[in-house]
C-alpha atoms as a PDB file:
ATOM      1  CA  UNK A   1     -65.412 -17.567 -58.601  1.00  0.00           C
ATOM      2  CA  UNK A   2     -65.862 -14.175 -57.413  1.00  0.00           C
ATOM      3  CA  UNK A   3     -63.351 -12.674 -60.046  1.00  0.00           C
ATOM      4  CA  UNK A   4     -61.580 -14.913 -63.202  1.00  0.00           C
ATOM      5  CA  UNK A   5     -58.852 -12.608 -65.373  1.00  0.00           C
ATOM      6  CA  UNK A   6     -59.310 -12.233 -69.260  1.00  0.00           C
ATOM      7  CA  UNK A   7     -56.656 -15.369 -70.110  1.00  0.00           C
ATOM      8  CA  UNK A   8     -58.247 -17.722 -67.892  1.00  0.00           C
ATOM      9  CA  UNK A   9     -61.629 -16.739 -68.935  1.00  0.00           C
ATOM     10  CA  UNK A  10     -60.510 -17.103 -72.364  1.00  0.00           C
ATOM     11  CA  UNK A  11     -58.791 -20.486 -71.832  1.00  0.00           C
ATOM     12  CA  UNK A  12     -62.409 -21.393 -70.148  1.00  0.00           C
ATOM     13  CA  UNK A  13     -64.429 -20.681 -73.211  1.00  0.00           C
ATOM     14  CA  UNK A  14     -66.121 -17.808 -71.826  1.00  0.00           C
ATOM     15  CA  UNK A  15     -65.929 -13.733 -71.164  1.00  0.00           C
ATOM     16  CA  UNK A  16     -64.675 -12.512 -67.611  1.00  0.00           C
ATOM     17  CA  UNK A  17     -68.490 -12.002 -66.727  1.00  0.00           C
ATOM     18  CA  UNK A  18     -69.788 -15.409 -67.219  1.00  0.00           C
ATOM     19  CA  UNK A  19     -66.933 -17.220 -65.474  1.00  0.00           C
ATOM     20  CA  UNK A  20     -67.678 -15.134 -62.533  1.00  0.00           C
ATOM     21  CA  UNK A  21     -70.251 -16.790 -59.889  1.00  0.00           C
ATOM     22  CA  UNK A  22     -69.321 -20.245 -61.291  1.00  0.00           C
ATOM     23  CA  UNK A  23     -67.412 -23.053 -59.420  1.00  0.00           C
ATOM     24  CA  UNK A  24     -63.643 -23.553 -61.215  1.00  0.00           C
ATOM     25  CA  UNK A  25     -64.166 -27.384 -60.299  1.00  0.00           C
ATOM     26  CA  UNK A  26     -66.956 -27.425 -62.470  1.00  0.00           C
ATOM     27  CA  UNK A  27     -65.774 -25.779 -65.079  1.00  0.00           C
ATOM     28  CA  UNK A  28     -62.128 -27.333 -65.059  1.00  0.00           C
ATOM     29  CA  UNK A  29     -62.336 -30.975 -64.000  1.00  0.00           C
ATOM     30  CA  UNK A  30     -59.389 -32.044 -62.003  1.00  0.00           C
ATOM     31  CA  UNK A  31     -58.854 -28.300 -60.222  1.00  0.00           C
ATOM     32  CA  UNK A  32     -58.458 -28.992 -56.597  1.00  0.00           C
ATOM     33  CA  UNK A  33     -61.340 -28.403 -54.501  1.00  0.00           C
ATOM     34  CA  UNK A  34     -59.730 -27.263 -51.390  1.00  0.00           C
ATOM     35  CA  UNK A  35     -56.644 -25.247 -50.863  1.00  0.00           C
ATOM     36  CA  UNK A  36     -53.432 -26.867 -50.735  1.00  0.00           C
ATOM     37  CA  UNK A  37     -50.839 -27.475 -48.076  1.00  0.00           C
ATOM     38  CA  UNK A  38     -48.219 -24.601 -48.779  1.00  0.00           C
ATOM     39  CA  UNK A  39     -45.870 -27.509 -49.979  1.00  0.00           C
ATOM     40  CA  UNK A  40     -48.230 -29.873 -52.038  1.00  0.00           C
ATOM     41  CA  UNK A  41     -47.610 -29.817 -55.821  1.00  0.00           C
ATOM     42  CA  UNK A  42     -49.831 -28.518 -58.097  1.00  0.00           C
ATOM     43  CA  UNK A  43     -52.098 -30.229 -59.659  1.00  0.00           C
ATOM     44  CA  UNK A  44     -51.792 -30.677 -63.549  1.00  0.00           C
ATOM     45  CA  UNK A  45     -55.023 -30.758 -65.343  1.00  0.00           C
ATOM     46  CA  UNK A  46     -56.038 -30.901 -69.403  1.00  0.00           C
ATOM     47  CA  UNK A  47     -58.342 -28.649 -70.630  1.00  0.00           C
ATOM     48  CA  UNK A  48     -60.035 -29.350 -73.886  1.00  0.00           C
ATOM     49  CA  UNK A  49     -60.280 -26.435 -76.488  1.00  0.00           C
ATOM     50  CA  UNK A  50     -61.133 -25.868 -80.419  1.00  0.00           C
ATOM     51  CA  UNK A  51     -57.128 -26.318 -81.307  1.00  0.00           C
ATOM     52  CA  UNK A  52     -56.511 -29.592 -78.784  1.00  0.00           C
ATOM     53  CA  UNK A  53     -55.845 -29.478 -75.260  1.00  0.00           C
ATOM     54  CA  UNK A  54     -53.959 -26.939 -73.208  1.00  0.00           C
ATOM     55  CA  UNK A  55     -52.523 -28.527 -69.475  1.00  0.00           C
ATOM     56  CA  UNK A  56     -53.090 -26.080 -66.543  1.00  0.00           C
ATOM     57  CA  UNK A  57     -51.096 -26.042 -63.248  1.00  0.00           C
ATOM     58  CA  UNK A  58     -53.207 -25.020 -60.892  1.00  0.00           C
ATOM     59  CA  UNK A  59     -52.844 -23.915 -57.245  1.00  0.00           C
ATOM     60  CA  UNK A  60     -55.311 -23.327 -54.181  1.00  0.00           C
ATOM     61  CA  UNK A  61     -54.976 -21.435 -51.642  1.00  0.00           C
ATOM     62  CA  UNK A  62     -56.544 -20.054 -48.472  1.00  0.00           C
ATOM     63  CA  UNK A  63     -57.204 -16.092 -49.115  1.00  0.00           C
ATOM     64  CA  UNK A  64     -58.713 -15.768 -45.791  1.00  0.00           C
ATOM     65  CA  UNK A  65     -62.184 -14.807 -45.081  1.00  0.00           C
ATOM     66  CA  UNK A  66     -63.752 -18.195 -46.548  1.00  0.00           C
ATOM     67  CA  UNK A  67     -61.553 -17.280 -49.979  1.00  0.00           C
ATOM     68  CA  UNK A  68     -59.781 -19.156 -51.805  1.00  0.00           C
ATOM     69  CA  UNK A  69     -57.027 -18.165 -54.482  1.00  0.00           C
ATOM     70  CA  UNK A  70     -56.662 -20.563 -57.754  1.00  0.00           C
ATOM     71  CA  UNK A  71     -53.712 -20.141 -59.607  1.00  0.00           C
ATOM     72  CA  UNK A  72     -53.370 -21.275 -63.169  1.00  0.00           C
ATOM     73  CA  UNK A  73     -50.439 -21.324 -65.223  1.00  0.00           C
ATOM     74  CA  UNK A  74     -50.146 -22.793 -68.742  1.00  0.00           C
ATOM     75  CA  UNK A  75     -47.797 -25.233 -68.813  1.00  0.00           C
ATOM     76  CA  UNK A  76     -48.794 -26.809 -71.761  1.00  0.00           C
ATOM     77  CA  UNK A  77     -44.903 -26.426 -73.725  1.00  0.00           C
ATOM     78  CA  UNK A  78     -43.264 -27.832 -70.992  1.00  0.00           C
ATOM     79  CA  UNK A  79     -45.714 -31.028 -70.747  1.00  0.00           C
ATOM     80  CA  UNK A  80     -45.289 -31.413 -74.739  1.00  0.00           C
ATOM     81  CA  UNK A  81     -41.247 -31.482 -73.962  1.00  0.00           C
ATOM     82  CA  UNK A  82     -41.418 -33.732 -71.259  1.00  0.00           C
ATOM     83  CA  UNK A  83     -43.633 -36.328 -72.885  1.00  0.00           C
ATOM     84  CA  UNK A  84     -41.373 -36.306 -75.685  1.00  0.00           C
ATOM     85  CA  UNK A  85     -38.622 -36.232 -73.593  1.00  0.00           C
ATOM     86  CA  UNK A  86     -39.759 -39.740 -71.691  1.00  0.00           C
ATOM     87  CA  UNK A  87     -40.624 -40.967 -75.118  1.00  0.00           C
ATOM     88  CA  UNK A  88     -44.735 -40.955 -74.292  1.00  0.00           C
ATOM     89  CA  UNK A  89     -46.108 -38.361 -76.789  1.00  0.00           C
ATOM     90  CA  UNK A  90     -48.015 -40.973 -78.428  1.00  0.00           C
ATOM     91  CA  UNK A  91     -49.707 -41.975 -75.056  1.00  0.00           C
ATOM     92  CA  UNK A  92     -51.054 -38.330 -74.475  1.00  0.00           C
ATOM     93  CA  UNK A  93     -53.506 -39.186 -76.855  1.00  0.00           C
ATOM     94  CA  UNK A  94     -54.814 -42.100 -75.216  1.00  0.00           C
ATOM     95  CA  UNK A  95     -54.700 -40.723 -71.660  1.00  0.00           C
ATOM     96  CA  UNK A  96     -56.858 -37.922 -73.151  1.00  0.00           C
ATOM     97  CA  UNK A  97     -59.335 -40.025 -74.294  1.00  0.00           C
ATOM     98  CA  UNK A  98     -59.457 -41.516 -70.934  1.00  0.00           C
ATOM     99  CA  UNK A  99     -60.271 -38.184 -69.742  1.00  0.00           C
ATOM    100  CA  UNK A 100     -62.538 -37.649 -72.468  1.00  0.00           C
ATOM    101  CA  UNK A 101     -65.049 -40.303 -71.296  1.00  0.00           C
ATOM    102  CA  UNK A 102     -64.247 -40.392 -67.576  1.00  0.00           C
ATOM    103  CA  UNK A 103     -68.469 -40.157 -66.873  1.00  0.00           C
END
């Protein structure tokens, strides 16, 4: 990453400075590693933190040049709703652990 804003950096665990120069697929598993068709969907990945885990949206694109733009929202309200919604908040918990000890 040539350039991560404060909330993202935050969200990674780290200041602006020492998210720049690293890969965003490293640090976020599940980020797309090539930009998207304009289309595609986002991809929706969890991101463990000290108070649980947060989901991320998150968008590539092609800035040109060799670039690419990620884009990552928080959507981590709207994923609690719709679980509940579809009746499988108590599943989160084991899909997370899944996650947890994919190797």
């Amino acid at each position: 990453m040539l350039w991560v804003n404060p909330a993202m950096a935050r969200l990674l665990g780290l200041s602006a400075d020492q998210a720049g120069g690293r890969s965003l697929t490293a640090l976020l598993a599940g980020a797309p590693d090539e930009p998207h068709a304009p289309d595609a969907e986002a991809a929706v990945v969890p991101l463990p933190g000290p108070d649980g885990y947060r989901w991320l949206e998150v968008r590539c694109s092609d800035a040109g040049g060799g670039r690419w733009l990620y884009q990552a929202v928080d959507v981590t309200h709207w994923r609690a709703r719709e679980l509940e919604a579809g009746g499988l908040s108590g599943r989160q918990d084991e899909l997370l652990r899944l996650v947890d000890e994919d190797p």
